[in-house]
Each structure stands twice: as structure tokens, then as C-alpha cells.
N, C-alpha and C. Protein backbone atom coordinates (compact mmCIF):
# COMPACT_ATOMS: atom_id res chain seq x y z
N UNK A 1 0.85 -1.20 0.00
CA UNK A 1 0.00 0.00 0.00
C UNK A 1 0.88 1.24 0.00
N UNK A 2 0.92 2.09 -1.13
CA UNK A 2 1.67 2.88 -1.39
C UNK A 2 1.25 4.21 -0.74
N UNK A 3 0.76 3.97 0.54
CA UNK A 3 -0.10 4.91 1.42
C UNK A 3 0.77 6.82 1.47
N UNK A 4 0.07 7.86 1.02
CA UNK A 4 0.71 8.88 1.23
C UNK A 4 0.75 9.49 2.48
N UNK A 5 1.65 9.37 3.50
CA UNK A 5 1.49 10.19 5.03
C UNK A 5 1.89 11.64 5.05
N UNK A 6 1.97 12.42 5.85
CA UNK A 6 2.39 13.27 6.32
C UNK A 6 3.77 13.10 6.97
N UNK A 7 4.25 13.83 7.46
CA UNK A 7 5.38 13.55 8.04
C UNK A 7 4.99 12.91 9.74
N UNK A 8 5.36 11.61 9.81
CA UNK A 8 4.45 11.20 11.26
C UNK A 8 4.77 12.09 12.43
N UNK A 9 5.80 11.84 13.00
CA UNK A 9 5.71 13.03 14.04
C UNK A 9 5.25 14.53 14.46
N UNK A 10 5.25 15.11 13.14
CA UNK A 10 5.25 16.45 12.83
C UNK A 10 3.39 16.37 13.28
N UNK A 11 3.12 15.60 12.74
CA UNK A 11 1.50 15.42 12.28
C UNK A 11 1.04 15.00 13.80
N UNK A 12 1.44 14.63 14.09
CA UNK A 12 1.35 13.98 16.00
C UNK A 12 1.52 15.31 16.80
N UNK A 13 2.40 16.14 16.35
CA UNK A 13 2.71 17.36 17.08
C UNK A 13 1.83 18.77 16.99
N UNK A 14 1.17 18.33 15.75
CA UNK A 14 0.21 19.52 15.46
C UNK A 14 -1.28 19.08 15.98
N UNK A 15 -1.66 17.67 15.97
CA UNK A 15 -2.80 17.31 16.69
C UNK A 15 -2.95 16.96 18.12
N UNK A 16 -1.47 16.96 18.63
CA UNK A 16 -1.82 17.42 20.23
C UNK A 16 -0.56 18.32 21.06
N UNK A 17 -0.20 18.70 19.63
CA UNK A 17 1.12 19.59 20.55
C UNK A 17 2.32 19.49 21.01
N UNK A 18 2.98 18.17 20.69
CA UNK A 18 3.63 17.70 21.42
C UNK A 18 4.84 17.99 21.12
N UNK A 19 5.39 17.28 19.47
CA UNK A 19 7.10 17.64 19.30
C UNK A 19 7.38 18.84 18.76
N UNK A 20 6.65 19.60 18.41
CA UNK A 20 6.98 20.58 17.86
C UNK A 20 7.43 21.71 18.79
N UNK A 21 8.56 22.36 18.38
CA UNK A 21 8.70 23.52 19.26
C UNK A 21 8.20 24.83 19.61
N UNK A 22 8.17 24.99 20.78
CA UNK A 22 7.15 25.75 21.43
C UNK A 22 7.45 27.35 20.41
N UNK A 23 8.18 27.77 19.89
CA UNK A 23 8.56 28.88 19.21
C UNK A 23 7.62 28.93 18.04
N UNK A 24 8.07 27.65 17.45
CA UNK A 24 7.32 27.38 16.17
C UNK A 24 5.48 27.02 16.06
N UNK A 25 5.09 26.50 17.01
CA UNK A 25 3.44 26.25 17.70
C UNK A 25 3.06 28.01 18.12
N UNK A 26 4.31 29.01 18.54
CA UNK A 26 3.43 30.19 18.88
C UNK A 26 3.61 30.99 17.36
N UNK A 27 4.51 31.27 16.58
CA UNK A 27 4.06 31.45 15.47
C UNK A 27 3.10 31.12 14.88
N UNK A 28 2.58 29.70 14.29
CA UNK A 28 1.91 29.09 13.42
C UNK A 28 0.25 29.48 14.55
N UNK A 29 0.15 29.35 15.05
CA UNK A 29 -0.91 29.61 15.91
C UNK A 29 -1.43 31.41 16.50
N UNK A 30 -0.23 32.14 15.72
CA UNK A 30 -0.23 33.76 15.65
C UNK A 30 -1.23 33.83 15.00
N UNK A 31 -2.46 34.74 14.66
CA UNK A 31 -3.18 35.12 13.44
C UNK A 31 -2.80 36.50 12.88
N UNK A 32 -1.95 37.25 13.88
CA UNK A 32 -1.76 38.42 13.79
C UNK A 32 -0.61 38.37 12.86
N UNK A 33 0.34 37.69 12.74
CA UNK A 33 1.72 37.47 11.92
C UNK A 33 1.19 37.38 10.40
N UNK A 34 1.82 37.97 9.39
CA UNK A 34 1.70 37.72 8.34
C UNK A 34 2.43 37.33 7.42
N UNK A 35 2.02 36.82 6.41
CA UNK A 35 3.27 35.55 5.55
C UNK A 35 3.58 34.40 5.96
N UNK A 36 2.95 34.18 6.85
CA UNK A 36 3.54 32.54 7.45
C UNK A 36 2.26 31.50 6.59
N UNK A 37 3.30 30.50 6.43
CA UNK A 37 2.78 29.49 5.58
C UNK A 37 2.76 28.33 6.35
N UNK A 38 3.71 27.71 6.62
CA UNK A 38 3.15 26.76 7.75
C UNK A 38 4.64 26.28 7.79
N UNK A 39 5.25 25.37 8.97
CA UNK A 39 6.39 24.03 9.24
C UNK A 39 6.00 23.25 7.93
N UNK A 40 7.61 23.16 7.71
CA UNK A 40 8.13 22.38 6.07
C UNK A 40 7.71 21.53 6.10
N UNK A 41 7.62 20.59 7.23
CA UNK A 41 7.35 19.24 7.62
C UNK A 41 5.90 18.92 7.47
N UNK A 42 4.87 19.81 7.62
CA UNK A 42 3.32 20.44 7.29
C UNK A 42 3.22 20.20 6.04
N UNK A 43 4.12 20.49 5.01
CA UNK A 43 3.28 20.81 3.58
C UNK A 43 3.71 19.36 2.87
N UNK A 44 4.54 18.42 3.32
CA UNK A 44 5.05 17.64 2.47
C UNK A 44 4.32 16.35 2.93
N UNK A 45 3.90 15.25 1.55
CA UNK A 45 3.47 14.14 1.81
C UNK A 45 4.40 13.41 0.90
N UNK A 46 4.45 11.53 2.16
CA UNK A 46 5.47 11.12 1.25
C UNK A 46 5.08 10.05 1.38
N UNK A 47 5.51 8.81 0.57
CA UNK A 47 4.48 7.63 0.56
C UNK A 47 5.75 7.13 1.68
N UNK A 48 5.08 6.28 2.22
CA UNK A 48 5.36 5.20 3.38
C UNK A 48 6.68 5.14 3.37
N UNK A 49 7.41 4.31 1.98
CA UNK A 49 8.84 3.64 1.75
C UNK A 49 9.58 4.55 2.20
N UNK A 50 9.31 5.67 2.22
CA UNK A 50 10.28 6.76 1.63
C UNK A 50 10.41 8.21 3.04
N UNK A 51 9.77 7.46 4.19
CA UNK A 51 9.60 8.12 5.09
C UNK A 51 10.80 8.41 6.12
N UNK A 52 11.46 7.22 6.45
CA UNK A 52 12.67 7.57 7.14
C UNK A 52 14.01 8.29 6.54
N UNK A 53 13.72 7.81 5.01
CA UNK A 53 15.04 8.68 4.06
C UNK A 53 14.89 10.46 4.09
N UNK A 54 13.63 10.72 4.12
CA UNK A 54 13.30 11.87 4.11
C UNK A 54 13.06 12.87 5.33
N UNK A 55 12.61 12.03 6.49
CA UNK A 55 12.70 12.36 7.79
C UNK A 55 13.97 12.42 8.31
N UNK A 56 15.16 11.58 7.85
CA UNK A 56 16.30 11.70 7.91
C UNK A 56 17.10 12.96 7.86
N UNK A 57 17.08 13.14 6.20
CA UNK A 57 17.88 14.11 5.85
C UNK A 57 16.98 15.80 6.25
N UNK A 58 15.88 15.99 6.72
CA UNK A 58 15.09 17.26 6.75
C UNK A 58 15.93 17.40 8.50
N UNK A 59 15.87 16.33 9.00
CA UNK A 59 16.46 16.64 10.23
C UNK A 59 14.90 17.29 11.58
N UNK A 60 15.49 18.36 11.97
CA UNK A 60 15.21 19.34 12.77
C UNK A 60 14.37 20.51 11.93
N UNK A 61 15.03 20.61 10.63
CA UNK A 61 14.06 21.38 9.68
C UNK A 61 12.49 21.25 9.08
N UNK A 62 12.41 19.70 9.79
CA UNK A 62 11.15 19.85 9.48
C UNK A 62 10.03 21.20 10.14
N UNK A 63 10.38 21.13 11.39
CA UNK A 63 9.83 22.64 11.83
C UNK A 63 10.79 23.85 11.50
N UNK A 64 11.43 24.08 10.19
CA UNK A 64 11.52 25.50 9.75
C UNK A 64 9.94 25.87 9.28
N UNK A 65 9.94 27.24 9.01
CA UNK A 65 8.35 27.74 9.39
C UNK A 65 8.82 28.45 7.69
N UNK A 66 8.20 28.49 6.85
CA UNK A 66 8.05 28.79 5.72
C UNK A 66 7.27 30.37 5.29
N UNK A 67 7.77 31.56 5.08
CA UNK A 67 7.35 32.79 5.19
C UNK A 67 7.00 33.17 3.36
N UNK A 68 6.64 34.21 3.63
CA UNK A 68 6.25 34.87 1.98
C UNK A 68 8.08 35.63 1.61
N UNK A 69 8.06 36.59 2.68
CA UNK A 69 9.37 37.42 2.25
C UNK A 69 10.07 37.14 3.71
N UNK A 70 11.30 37.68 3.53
CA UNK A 70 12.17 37.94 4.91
C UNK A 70 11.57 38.96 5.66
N UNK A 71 10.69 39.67 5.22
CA UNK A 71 9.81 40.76 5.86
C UNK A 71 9.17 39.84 7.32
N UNK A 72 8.27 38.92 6.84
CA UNK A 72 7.38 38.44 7.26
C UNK A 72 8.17 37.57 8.28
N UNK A 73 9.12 37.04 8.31
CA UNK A 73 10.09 35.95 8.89
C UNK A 73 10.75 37.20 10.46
N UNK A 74 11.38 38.47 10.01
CA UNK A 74 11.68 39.75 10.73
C UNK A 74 10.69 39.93 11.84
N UNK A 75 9.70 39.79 11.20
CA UNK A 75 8.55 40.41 12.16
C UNK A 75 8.27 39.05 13.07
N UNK A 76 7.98 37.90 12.96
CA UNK A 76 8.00 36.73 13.56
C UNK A 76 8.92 36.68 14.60
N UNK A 77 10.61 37.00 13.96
CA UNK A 77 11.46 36.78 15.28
C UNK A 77 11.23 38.01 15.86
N UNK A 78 11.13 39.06 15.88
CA UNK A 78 10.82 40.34 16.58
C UNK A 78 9.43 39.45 17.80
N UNK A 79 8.70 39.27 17.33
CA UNK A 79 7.37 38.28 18.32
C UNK A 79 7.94 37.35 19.29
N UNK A 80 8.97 36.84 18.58
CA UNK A 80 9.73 35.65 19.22
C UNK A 80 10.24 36.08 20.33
N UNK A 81 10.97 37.32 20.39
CA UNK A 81 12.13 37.81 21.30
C UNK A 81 10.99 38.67 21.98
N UNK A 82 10.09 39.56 21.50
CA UNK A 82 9.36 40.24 22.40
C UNK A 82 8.60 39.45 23.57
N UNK A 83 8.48 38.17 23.49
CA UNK A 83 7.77 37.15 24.39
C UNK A 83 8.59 36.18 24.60
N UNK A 84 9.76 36.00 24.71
CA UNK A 84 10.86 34.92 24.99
C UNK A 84 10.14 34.04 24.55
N UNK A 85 10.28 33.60 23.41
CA UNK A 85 9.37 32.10 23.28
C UNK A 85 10.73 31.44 22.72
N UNK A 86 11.95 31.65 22.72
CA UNK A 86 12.52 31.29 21.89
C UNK A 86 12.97 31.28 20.57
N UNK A 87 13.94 30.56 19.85
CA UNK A 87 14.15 30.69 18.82
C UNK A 87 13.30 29.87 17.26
N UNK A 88 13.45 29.56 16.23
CA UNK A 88 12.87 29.70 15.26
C UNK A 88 13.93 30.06 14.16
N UNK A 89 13.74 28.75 12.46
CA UNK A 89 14.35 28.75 11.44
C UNK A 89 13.10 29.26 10.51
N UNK A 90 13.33 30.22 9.52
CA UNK A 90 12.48 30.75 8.78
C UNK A 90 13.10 30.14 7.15
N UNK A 91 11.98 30.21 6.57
CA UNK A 91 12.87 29.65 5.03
C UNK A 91 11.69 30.69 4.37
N UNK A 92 11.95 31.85 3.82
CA UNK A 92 11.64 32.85 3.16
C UNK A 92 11.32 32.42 1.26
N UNK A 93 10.02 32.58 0.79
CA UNK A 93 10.17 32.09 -0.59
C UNK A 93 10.58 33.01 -1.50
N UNK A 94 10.60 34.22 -0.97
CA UNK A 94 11.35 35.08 -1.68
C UNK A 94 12.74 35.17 -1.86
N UNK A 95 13.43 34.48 -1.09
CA UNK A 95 15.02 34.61 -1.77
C UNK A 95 15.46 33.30 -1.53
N UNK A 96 14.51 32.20 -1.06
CA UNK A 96 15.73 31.10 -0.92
C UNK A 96 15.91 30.19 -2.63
N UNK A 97 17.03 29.55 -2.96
CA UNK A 97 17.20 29.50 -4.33
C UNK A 97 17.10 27.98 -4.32
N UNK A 98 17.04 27.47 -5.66
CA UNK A 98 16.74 26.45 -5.57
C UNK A 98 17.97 25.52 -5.73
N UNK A 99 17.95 24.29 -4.84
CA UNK A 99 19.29 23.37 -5.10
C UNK A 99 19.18 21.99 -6.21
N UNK A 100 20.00 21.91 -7.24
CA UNK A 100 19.79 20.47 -7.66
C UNK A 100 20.98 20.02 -8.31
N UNK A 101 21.09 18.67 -8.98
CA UNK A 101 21.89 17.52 -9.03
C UNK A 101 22.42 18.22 -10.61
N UNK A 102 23.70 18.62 -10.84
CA UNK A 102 24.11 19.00 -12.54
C UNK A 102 23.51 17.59 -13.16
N UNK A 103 23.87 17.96 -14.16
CA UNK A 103 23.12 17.28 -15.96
C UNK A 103 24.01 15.68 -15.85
N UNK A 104 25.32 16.45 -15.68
CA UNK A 104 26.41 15.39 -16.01
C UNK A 104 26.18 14.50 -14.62
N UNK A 105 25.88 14.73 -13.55
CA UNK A 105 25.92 13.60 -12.26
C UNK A 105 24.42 13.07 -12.63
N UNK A 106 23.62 13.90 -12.81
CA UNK A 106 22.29 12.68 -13.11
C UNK A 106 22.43 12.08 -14.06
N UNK A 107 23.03 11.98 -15.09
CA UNK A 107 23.28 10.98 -15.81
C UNK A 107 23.88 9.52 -15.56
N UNK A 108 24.88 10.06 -14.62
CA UNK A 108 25.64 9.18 -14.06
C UNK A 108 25.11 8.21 -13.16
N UNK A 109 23.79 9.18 -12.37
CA UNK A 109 23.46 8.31 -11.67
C UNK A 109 22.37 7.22 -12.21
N UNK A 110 21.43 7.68 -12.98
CA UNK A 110 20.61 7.08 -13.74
C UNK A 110 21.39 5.43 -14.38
N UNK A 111 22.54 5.27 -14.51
CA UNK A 111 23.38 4.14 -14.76
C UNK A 111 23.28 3.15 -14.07
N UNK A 112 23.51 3.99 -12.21
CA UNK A 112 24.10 3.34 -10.79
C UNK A 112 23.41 2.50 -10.32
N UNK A 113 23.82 1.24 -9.98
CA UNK A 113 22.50 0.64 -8.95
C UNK A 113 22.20 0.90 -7.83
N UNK A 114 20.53 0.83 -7.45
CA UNK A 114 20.54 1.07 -6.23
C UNK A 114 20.17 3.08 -6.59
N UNK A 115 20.54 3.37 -7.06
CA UNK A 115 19.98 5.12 -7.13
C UNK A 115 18.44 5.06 -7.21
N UNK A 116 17.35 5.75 -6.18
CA UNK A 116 16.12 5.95 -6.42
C UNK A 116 15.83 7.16 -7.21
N UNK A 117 16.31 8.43 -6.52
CA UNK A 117 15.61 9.49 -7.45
C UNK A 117 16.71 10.58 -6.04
N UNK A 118 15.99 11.52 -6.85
CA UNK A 118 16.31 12.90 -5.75
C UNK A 118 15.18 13.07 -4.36
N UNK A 119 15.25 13.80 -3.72
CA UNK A 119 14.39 13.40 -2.20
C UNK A 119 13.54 14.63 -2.34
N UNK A 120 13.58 15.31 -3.27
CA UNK A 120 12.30 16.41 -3.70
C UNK A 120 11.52 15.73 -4.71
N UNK A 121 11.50 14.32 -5.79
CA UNK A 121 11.03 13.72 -6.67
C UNK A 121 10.43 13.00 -5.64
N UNK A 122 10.81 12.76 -4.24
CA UNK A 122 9.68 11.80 -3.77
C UNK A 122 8.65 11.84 -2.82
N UNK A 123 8.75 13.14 -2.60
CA UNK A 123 7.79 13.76 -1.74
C UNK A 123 6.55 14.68 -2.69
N UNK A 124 5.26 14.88 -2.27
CA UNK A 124 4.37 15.88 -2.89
C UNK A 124 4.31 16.81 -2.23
N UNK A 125 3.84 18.13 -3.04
CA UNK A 125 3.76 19.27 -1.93
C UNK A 125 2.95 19.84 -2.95
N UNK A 126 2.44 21.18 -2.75
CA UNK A 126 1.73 22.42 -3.31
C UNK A 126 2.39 23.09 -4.33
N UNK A 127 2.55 23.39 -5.22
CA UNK A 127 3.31 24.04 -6.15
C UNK A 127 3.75 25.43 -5.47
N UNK A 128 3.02 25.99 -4.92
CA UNK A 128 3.70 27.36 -4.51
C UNK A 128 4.99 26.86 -3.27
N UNK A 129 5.11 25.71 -3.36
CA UNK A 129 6.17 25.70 -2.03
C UNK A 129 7.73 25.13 -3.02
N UNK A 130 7.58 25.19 -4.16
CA UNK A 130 8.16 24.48 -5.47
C UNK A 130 9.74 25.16 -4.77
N UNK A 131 10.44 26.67 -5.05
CA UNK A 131 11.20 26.76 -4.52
C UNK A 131 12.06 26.24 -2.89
N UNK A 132 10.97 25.93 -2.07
CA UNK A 132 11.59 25.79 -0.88
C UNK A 132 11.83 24.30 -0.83
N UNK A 133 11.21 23.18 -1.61
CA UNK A 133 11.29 22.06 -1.13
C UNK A 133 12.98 21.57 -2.45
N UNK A 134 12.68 22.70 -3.53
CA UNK A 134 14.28 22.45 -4.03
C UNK A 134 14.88 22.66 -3.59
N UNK A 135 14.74 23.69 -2.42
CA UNK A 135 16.12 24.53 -2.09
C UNK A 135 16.92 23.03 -0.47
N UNK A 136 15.64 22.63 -0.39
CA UNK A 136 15.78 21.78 1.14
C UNK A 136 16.22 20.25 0.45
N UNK A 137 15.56 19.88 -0.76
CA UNK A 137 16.22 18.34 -1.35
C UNK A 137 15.99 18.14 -2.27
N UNK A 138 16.28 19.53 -3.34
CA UNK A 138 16.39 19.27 -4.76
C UNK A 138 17.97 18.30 -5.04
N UNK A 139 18.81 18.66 -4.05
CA UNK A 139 20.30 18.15 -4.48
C UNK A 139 20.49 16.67 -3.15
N UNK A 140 19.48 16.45 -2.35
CA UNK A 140 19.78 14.82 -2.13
C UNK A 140 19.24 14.25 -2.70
N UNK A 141 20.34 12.83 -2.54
CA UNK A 141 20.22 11.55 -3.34
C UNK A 141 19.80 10.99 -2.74
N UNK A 142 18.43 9.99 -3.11
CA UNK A 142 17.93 8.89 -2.10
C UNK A 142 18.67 7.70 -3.17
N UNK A 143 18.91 6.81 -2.14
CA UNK A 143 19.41 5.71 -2.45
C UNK A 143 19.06 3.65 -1.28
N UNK A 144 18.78 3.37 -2.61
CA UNK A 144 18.45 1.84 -1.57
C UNK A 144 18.88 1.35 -0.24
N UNK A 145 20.10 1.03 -0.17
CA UNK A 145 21.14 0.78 0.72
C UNK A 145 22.97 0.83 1.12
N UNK A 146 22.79 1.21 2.37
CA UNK A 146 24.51 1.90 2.36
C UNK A 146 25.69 1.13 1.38
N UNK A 147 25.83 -0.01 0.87
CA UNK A 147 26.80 -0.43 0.18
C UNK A 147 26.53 0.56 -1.13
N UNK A 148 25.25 0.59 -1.73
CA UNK A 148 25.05 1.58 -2.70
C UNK A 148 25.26 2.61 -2.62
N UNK A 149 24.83 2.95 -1.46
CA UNK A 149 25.31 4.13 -1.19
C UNK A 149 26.95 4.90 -1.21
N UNK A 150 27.62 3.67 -0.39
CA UNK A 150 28.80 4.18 -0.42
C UNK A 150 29.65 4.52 -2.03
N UNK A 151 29.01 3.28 -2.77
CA UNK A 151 29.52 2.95 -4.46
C UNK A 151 28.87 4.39 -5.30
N UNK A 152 28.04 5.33 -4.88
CA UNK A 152 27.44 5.81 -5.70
C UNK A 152 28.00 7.20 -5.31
N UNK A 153 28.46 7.61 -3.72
CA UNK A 153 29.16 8.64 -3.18
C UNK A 153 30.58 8.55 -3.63
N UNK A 154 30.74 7.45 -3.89
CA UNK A 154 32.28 7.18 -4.48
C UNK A 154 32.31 8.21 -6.28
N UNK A 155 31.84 7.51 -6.83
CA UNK A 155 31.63 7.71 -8.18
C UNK A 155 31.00 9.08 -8.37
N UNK A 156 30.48 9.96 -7.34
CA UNK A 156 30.12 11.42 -7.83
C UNK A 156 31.26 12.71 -7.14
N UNK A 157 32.23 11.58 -6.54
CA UNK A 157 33.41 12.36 -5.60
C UNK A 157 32.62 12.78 -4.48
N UNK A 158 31.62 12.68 -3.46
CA UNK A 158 30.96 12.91 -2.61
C UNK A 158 30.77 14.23 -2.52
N UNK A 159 30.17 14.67 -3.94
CA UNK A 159 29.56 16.05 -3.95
C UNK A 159 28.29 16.17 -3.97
N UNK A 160 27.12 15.04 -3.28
CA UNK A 160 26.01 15.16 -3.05
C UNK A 160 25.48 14.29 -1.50
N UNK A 161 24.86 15.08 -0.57
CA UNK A 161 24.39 14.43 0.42
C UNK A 161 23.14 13.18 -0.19
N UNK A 162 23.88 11.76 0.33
CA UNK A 162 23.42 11.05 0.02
C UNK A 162 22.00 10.01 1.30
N UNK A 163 20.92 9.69 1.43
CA UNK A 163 20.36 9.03 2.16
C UNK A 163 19.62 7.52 1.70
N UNK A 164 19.77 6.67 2.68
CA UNK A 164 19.25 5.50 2.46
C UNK A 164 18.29 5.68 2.90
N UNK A 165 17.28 4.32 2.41
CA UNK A 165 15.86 4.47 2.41
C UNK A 165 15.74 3.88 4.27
N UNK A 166 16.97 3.39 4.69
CA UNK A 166 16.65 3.31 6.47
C UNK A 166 17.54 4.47 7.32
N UNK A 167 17.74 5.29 6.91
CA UNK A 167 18.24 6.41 7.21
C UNK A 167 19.90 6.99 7.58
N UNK A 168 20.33 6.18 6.59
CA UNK A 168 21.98 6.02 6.95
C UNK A 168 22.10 7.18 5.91
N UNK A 169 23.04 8.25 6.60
CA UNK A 169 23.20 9.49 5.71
C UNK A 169 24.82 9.69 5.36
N UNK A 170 25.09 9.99 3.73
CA UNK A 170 26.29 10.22 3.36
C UNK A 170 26.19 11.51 3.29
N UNK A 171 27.70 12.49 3.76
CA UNK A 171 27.56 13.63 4.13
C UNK A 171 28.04 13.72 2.74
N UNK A 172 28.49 15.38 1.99
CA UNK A 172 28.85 16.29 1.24
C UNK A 172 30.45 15.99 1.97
N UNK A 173 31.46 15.13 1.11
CA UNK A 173 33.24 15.45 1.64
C UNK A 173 33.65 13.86 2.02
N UNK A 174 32.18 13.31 2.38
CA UNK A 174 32.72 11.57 2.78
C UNK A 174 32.08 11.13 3.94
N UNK A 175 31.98 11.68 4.98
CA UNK A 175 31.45 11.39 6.24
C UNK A 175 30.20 10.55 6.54
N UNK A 176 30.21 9.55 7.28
CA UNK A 176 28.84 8.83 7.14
C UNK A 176 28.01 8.88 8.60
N UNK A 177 27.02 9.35 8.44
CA UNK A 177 26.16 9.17 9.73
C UNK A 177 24.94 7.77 9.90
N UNK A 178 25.29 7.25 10.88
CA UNK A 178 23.80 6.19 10.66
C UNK A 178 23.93 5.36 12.24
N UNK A 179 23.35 4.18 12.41
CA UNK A 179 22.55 3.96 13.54
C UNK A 179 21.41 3.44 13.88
N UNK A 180 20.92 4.06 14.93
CA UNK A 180 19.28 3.83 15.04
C UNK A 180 19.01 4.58 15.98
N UNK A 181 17.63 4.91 15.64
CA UNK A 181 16.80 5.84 16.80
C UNK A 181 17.38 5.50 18.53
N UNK A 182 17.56 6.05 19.25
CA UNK A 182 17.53 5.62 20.69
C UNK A 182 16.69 5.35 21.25
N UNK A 183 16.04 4.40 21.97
CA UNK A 183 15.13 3.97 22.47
C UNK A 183 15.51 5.13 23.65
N UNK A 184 14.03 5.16 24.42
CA UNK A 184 14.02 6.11 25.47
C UNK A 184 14.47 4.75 26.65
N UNK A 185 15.71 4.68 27.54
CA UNK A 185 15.58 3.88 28.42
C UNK A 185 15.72 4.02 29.82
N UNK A 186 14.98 3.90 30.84
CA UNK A 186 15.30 4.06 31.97
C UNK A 186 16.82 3.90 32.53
N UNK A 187 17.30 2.66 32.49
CA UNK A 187 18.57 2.30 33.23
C UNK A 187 19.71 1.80 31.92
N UNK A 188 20.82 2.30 31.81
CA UNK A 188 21.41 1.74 30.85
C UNK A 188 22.30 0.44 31.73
């Protein structure tokens, strides 16, 4: 079932409050603020497979808060600091630019095994959010699994942040991050 979700946590956090940060819940819940569009993590749907690769690489950005201009983003942190609520990442659609993969590496990769697509090809969103979701993963690579991964970071000189579909992340230079969630545990 090629089921389209939301981003799960994010979606858990807006129907009872929970992970989202308290900065970002008093913005989005401002009526008085203007230009705010909503947490990145809000506008994007992604089918099932493709949930931890993408939850991966967005990070913490899933609650960046998405504005019209830097105008609108100004006035937000001005709110922010006038009420200590904390801090807050703004992604402005007016100047942020868009990121993606040159001609000559997608070609290359289109060859590779194990290459899925780019991690903005596998998510849906609204067309007006078209710049921000290039600018956030027009240029990662989703990819099957870390041996591919590593073979495919090899072969582009590790000039693209690369993610597996279980969330093992190849940095931009070589560096590899991966693991697993931490269980919450009482006593180690």
C-alpha cells in the first residue's frame, strides 16, 4: 500500500502539541503574523517507503516555518524575542534558491545501482512551495542501501548528500552518519 502520510511526528505534534517547538506552535498559531505558511514538515506528503530517508535528511528542519518574504520571517522573530518564546528557522520564498543535481551527475546516476531518485522527486507538496522544497532536497540523493550508497558517493566524488531508504546518511566530503533511533531507556 503505497499509502501517502504526512510527516508522522510532525503530524502527531500539530494534533496534540507535542514535538513541535514551542517557538514554532506560537508562530503558526499567531493570526496576527503575516506571511507565514506553515512548518516544512506540514506541507510535504510522502508515501510510506520513503519516510525515514526523508525524515532523515530534513532533520530538525522539518519545523523550519516557511514565510512569503524575509519581511514576514523579521517580524516573527521580533514576536519571538518580544515574548521569549525562543528561537525559530524561517525559510523565506522570496530569496531562498533552488538546489539540484548538474546534468552530467544525473546521468551518471541514472546508470548506478541502487539510485532511487532525488528526495524532492519523492515527496508531494503544493506548487507554490516548489522553490523551498528544491532549495531543502532538490540536491539529495535517495538511495536503496549503504553499500550503494557508499559505491554511488564514491563515483560522484561525494559532492552530493546522500540518504538511504533506512536512514543512513552520506555527508557532502565523505562522512557517514547512521545507527538507530535511541530507544528512550530508563537504566542503561
Amino acid at each position: 500500500a503505497n499509502l501517502k502520510i504526512k510527516i508522522e511526528n510532525l503530524k502527531e505534534s500539530i494534533e496534540n502539541n507535542s514535538a513541535m517547538p514551542y517557538a514554532v506552535k506560537a508562530i503558526l498559531n499567531n493570526p496576527k503574523l503575516t506571511g507565514i505558511h506553515n512548518a516544512l514538515g506540514n506541507i510535504l506528503e510522502i508515501e510510506e517507503q520513503y519516510t525515514t530517508a526523508i525524515t532523515t535528511v530534513l532533520g530538525p528542519a522539518v519545523s523550519n516555518i516557511i514565510t512569503s518574504t524575509e519581511q514576514s520571517a523579521k517580524e516573527a522573530i521580533q514576536f519571538l524575542k518580544n515574548n521569549n518564546y525562543g528561537r525559530a528557522t524561517f525559510l523565506p520564498i522570496n530569496i531562498l534558491k533552488p538546489k539540484e543535481i548538474d546534468i552530467q551527475t544525473k546521468q551518471l546516476l541514472e546508470t548506478l545501482p541502487g539510485y532511487i531518485n532525488t528526495a524532492q522527486q519523492l515527496v508531494a507538496y503544493d506548487p507554490i512551495f516548489t522553490t523551498i522544497v528544491q532549495n531543502q532536497l532538490g540536491n539529495v540523493l535517495v538511495v536503496d542501501t549503504i553499500d550503494h550508497a557508499n559505491h554511488i558517493s564514491k563515483q560522484i566524488n561525494y559532492r552530493y548528500r546522500i540518504v538511504t531508504l533506512e536512514g543512513e546518511l552520506l555527508h557532502v566530503g565523505g562522512s557517514i552518519t547512521g545507527g538507530n533511533k535511541l530507544k528512550t531507556r530508563s537504566a542503561l
